[in-house]
N, C-alpha and C. Protein backbone atom coordinates (compact mmCIF):
# COMPACT_ATOMS: atom_id res chain seq x y z
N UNK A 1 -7.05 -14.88 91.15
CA UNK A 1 -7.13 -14.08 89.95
C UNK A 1 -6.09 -12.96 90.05
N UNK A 2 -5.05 -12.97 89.23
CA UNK A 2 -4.22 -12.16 89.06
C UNK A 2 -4.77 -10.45 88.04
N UNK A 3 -5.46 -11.08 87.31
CA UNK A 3 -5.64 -10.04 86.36
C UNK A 3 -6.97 -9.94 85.52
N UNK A 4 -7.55 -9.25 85.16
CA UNK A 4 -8.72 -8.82 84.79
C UNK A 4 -8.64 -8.81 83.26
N UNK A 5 -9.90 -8.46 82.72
CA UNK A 5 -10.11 -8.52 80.82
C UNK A 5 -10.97 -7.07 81.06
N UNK A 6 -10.43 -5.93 80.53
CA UNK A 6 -11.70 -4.61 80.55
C UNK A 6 -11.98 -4.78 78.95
N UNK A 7 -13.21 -4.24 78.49
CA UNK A 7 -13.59 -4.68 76.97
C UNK A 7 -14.38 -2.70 77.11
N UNK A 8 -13.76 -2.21 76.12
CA UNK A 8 -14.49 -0.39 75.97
C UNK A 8 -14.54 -1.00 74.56
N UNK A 9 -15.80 0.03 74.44
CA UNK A 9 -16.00 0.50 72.74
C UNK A 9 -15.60 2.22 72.82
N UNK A 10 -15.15 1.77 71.87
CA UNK A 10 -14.78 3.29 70.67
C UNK A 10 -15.59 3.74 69.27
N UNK A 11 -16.70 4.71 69.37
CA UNK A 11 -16.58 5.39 68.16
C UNK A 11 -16.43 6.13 67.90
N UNK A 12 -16.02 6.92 66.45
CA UNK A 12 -15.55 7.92 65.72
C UNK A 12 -14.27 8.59 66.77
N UNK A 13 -13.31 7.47 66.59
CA UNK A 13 -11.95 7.51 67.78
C UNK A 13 -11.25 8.80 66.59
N UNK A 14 -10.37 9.32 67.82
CA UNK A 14 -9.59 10.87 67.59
C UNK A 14 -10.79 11.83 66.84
N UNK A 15 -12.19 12.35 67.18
CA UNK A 15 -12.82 13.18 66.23
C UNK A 15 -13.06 13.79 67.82
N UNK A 16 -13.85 15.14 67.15
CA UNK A 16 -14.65 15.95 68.72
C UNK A 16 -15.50 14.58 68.73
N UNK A 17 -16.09 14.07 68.49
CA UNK A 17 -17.31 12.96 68.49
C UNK A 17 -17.20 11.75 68.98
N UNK A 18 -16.14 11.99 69.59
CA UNK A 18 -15.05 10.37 69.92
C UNK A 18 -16.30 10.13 71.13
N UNK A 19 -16.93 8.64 71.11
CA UNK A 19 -17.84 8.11 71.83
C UNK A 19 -17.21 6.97 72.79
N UNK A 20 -16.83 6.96 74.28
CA UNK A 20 -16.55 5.51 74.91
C UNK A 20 -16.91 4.75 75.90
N UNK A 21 -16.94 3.87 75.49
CA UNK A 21 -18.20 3.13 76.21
C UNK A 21 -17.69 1.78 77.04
N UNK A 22 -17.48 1.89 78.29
CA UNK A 22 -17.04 0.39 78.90
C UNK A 22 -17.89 -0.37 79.20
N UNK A 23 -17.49 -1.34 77.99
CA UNK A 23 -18.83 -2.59 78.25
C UNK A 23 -18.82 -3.56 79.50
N UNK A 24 -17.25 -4.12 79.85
CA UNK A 24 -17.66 -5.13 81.09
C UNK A 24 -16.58 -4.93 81.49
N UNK A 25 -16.04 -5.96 81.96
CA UNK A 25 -14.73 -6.21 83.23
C UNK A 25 -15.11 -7.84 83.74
N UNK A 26 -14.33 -8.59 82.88
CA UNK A 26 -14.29 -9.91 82.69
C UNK A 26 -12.97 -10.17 83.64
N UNK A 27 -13.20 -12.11 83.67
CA UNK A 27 -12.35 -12.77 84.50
C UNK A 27 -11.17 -13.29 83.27
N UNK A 28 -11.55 -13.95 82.11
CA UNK A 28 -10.79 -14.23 81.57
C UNK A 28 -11.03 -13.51 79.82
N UNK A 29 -9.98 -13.39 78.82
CA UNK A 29 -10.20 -13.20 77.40
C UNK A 29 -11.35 -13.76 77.12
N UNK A 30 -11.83 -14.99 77.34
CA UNK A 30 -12.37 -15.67 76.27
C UNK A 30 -13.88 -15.22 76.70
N UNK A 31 -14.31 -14.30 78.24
CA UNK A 31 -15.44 -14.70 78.25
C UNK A 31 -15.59 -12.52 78.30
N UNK A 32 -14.19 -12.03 77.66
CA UNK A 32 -14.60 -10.63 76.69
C UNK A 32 -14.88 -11.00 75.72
N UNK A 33 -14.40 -11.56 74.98
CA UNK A 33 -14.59 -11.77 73.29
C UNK A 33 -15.71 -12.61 73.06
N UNK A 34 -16.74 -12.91 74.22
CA UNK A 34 -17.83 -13.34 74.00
C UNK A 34 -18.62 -12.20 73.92
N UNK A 35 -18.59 -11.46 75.03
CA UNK A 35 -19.02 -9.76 75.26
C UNK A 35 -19.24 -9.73 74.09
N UNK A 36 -17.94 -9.13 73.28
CA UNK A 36 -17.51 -8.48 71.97
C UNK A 36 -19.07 -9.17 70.90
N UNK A 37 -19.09 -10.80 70.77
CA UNK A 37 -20.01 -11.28 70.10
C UNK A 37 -21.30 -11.16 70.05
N UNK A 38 -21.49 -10.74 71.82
CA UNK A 38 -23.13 -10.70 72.00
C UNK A 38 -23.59 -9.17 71.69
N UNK A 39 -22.31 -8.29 71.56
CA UNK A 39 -22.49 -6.62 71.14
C UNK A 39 -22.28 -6.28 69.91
N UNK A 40 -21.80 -7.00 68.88
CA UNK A 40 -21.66 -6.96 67.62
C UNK A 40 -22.59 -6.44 67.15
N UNK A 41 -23.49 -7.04 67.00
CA UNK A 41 -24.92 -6.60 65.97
C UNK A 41 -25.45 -5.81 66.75
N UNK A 42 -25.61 -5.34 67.81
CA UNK A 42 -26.35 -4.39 68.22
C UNK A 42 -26.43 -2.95 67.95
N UNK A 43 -27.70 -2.05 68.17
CA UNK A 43 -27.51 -0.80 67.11
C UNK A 43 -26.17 0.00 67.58
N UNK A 44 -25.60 0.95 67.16
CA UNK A 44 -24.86 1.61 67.33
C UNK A 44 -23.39 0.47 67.08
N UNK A 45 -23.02 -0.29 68.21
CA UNK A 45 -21.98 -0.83 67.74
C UNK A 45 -21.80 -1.65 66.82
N UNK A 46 -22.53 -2.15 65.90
CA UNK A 46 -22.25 -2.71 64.70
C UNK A 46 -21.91 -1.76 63.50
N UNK A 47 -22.30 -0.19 63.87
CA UNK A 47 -21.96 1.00 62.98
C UNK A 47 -20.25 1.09 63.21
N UNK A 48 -19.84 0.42 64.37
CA UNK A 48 -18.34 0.83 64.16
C UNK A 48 -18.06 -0.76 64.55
N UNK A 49 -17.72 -1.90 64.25
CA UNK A 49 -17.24 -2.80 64.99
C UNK A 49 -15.95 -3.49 64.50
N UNK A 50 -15.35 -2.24 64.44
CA UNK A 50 -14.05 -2.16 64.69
C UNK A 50 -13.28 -1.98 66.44
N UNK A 51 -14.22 -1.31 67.25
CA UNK A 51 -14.26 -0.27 67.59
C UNK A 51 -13.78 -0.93 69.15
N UNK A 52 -14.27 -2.29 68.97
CA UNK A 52 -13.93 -2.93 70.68
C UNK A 52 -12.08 -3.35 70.66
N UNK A 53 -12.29 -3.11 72.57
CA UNK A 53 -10.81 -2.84 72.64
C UNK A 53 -11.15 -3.83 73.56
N UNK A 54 -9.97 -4.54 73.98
CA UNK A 54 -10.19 -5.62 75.09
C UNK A 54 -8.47 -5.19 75.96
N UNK A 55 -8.39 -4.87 77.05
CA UNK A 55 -6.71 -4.87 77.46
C UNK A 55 -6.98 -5.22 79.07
N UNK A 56 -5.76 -6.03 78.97
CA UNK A 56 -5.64 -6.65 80.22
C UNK A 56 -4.72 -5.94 81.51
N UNK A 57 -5.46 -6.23 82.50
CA UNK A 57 -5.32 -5.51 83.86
C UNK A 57 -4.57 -6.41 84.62
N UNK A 58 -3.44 -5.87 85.40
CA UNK A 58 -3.11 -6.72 86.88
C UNK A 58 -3.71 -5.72 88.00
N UNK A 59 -4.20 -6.52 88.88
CA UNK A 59 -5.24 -6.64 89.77
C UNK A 59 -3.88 -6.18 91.08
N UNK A 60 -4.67 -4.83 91.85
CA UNK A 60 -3.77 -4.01 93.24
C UNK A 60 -2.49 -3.76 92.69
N UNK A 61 -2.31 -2.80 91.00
CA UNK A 61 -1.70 -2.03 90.77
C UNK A 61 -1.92 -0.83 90.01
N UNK A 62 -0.85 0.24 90.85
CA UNK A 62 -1.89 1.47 89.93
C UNK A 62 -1.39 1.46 88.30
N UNK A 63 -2.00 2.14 87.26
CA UNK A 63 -2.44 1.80 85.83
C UNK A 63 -1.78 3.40 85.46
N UNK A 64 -1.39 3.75 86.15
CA UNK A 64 -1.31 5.70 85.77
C UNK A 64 -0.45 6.33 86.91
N UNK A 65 1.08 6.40 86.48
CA UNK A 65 1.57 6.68 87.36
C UNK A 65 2.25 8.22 87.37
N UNK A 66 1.58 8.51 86.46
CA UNK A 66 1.92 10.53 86.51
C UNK A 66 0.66 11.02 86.75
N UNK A 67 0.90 12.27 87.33
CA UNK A 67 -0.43 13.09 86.90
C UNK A 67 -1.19 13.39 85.84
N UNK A 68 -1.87 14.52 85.29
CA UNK A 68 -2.28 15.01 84.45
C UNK A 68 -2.37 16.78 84.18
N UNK A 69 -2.42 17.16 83.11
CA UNK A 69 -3.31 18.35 82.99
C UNK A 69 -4.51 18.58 82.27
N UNK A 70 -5.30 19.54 82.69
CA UNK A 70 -6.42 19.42 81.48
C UNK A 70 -5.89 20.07 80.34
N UNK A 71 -6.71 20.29 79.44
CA UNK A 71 -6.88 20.67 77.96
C UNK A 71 -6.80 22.68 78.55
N UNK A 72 -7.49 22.57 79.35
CA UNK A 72 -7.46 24.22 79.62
C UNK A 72 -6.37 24.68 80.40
N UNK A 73 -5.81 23.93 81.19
CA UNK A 73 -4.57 24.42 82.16
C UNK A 73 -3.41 24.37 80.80
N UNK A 74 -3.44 23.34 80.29
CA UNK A 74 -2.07 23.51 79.16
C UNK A 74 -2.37 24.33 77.92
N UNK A 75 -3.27 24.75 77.77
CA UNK A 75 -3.30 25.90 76.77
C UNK A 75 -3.45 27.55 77.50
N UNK A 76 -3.68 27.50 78.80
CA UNK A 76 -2.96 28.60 79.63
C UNK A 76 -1.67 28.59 79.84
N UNK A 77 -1.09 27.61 79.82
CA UNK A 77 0.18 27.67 79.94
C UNK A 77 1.23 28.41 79.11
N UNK A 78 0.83 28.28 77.60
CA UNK A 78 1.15 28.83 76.56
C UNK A 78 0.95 30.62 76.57
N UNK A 79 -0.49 30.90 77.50
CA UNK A 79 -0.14 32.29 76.98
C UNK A 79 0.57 33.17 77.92
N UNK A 80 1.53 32.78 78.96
CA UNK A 80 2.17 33.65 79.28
C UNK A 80 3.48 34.01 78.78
């Protein structure tokens, strides 16, 4: 296995309210987009089911190769 299937839900994406939710971590597409089917109707995610994301992983590489800052270090940054 070279590579992985991650399947997150998203609701009310870009709001303060932004909700995310990682549903699994599959071997192949076909057996996320089953995920996706058996979570459809269920409460909450059928209110957004738009909302599933499915993106594929290679397996013993890193995914994020800069750092970060938070939300509070970069708006300190600004007030000097």
């Amino acid at each position: 296995m070279e590579t992985v299937f991650v399947l997150h839900h998203v609701a009310r994406e870009d709001t303060p309210d932004e909700d995310v939710k990682l549903i699994g971590v599959y071997s192949t597409r076909v057996l996320a987009e089953a995920a996706v089917a058996r979570m459809c109707s269920l409460p909450g995610f059928r209110d957004y089911p738009s909302g599933f994301e499915i993106d594929e992983y290679r397996l013993d590489r890193d995914h994020w190769g800069d750092g970060f800052i938070s939300v509070d270090k970069a708006s300190d940054a600004g007030d000097g």
